[in-house]
N, C-alpha and C. Protein backbone atom coordinates (compact mmCIF):
# COMPACT_ATOMS: atom_id res chain seq x y z
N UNK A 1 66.90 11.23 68.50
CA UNK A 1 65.98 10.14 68.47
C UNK A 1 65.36 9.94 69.84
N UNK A 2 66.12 10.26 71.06
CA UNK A 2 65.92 9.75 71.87
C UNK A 2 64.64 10.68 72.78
N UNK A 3 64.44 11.80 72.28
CA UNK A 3 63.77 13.07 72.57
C UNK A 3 62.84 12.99 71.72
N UNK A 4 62.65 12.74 70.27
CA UNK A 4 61.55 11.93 70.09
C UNK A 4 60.59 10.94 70.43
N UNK A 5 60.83 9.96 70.64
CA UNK A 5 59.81 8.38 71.49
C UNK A 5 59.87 9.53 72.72
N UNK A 6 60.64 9.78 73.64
CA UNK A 6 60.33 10.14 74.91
C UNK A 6 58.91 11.24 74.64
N UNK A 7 59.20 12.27 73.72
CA UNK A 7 58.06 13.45 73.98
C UNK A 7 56.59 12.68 73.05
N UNK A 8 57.08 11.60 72.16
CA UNK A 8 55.92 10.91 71.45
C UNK A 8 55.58 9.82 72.09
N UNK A 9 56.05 9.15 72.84
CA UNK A 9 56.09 7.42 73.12
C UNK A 9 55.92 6.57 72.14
N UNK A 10 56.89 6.81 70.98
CA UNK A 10 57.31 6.41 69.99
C UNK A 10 58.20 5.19 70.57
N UNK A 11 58.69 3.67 69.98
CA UNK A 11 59.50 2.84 70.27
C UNK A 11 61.00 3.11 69.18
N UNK A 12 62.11 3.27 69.78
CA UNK A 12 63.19 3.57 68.89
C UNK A 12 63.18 2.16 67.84
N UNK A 13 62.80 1.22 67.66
CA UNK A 13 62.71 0.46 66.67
C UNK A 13 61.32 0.78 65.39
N UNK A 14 60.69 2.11 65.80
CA UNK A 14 59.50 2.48 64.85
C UNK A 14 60.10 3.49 64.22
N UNK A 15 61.04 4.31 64.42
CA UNK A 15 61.82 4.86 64.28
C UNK A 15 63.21 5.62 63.71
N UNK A 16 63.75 4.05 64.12
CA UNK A 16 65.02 4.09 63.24
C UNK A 16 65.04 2.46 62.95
N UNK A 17 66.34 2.56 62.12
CA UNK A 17 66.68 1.41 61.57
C UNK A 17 68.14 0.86 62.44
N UNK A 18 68.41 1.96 62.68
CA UNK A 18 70.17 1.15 63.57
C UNK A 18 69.97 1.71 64.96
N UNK A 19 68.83 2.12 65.48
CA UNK A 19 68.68 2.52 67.03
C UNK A 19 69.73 3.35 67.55
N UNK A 20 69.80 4.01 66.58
CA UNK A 20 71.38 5.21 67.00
C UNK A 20 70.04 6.98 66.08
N UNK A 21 69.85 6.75 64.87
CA UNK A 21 69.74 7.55 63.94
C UNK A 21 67.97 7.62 63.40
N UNK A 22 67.71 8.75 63.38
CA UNK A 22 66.24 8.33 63.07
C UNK A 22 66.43 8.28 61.62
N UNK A 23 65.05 7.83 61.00
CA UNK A 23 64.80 7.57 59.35
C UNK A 23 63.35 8.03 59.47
N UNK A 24 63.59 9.15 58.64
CA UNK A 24 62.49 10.24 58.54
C UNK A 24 61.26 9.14 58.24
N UNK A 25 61.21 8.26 56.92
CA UNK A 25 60.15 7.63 56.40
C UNK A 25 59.74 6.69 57.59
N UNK A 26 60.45 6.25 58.18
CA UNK A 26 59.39 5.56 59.70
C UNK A 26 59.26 6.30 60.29
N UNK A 27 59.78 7.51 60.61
CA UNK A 27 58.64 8.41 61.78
C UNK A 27 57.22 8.70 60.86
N UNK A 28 57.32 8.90 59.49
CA UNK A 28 56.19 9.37 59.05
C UNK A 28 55.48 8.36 59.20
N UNK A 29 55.66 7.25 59.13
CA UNK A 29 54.85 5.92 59.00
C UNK A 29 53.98 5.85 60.65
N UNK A 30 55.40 5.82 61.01
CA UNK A 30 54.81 6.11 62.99
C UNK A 30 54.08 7.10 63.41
N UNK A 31 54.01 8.25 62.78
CA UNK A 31 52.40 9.19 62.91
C UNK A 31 51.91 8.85 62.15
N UNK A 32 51.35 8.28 61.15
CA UNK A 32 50.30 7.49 60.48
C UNK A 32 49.91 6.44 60.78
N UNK A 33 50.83 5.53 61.69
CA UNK A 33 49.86 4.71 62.74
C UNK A 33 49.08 4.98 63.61
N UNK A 34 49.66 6.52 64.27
CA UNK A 34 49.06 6.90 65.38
C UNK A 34 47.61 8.09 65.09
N UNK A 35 47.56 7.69 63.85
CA UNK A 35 46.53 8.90 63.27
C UNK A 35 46.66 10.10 62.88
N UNK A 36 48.01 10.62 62.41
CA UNK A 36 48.37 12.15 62.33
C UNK A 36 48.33 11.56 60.89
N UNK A 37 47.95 12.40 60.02
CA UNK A 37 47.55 12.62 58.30
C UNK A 37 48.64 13.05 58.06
N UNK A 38 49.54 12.16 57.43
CA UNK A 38 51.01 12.72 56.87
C UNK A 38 50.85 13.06 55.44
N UNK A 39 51.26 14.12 54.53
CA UNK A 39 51.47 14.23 53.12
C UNK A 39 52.49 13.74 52.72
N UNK A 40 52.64 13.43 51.41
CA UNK A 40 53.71 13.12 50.93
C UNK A 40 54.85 14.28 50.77
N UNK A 41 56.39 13.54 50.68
CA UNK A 41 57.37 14.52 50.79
C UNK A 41 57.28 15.59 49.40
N UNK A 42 57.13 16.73 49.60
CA UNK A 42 57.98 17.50 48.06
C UNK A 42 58.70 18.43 48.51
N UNK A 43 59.30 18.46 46.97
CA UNK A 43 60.04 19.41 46.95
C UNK A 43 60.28 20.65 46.55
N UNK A 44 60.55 21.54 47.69
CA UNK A 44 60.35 23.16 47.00
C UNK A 44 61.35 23.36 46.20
N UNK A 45 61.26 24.27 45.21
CA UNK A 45 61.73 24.77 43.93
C UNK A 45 63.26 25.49 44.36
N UNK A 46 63.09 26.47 45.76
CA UNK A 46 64.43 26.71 46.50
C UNK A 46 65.19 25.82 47.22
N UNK A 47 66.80 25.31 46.77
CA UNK A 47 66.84 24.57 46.88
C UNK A 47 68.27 24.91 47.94
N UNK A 48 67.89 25.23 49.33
CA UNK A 48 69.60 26.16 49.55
C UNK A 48 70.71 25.48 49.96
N UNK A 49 70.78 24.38 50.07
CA UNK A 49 72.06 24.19 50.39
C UNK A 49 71.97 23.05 49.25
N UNK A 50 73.78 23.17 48.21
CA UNK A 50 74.44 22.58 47.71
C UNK A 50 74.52 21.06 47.93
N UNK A 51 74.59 20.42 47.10
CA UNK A 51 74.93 18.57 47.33
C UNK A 51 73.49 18.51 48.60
N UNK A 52 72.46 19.12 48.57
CA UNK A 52 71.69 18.52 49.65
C UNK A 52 70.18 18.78 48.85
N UNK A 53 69.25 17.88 49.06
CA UNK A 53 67.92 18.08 48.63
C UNK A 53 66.92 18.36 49.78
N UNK A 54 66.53 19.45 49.58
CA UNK A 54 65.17 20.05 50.82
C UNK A 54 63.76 19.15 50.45
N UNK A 55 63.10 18.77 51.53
CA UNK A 55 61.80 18.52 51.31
C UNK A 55 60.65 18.99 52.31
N UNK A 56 59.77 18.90 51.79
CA UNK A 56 58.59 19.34 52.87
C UNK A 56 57.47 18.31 53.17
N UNK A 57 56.87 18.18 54.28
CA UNK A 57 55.57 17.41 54.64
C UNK A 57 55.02 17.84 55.53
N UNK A 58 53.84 17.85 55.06
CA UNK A 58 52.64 18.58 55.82
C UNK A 58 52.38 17.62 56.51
N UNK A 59 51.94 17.90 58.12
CA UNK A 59 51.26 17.04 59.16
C UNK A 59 49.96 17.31 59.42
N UNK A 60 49.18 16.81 59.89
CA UNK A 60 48.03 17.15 60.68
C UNK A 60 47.11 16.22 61.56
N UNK A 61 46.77 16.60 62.44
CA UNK A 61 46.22 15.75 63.47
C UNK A 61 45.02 16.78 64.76
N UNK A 62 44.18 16.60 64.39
CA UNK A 62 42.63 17.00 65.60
C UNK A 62 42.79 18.68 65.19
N UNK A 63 43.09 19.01 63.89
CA UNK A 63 42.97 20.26 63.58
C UNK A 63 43.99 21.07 63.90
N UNK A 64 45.33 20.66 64.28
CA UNK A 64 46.25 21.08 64.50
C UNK A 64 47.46 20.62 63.25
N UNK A 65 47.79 21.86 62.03
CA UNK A 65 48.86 21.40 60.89
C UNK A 65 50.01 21.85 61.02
N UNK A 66 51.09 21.15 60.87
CA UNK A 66 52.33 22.26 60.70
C UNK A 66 53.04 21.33 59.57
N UNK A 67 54.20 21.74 59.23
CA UNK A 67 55.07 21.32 57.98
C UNK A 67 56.72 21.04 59.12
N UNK A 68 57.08 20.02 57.94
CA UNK A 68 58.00 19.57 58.80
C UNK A 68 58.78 19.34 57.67
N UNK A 69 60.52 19.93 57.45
CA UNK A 69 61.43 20.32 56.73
C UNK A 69 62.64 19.18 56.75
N UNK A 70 63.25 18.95 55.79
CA UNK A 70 64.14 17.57 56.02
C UNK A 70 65.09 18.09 54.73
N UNK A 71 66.58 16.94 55.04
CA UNK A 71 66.98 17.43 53.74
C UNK A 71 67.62 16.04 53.66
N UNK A 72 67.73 15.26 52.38
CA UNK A 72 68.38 14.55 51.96
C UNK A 72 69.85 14.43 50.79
N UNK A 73 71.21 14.06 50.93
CA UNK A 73 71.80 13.74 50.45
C UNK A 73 71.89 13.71 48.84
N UNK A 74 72.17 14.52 47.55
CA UNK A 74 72.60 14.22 46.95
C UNK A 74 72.57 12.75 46.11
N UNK A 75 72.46 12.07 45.32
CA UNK A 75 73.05 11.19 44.51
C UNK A 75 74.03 11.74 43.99
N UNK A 76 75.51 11.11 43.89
CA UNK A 76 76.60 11.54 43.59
C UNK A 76 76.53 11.20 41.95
């Protein structure tokens, strides 16, 4: 988290929720304040690791895109 805000000048309260841990859905929110075109999360069809869900989101900002990979937890 902390290498985030520093290389973004992001505030760790835009960030995270317990100022320890980031939460993917406020960073996305926090480049969509700052003008980077976030997509919504999906999900690819390969799914490789067990008890875990992969997702993808496309970024983009002044013509520069990349995809950015996350994985969430299972419902038990």
């Amino acid at each position: 988290m902390q290498s985030l805000c520093q290389s973004t000048g992001m505030r760790p309260d835009e960030v995270s929720s317990d100022g320890v841990h980031l939460d993917v859905l406020r960073v996305f929110d926090a480049f969509r304040s700052r003008g980077y075109q976030v997509g919504q999360p999906q999900r690819p069809q390969h799914q490789p690791k067990k008890g875990l869900t992969a997702w993808w989101v496309h970024v983009r900002i002044a013509g520069a895109e990349f995809a950015l990979g996350f994985y969430t937890a299972d419902a038990p």
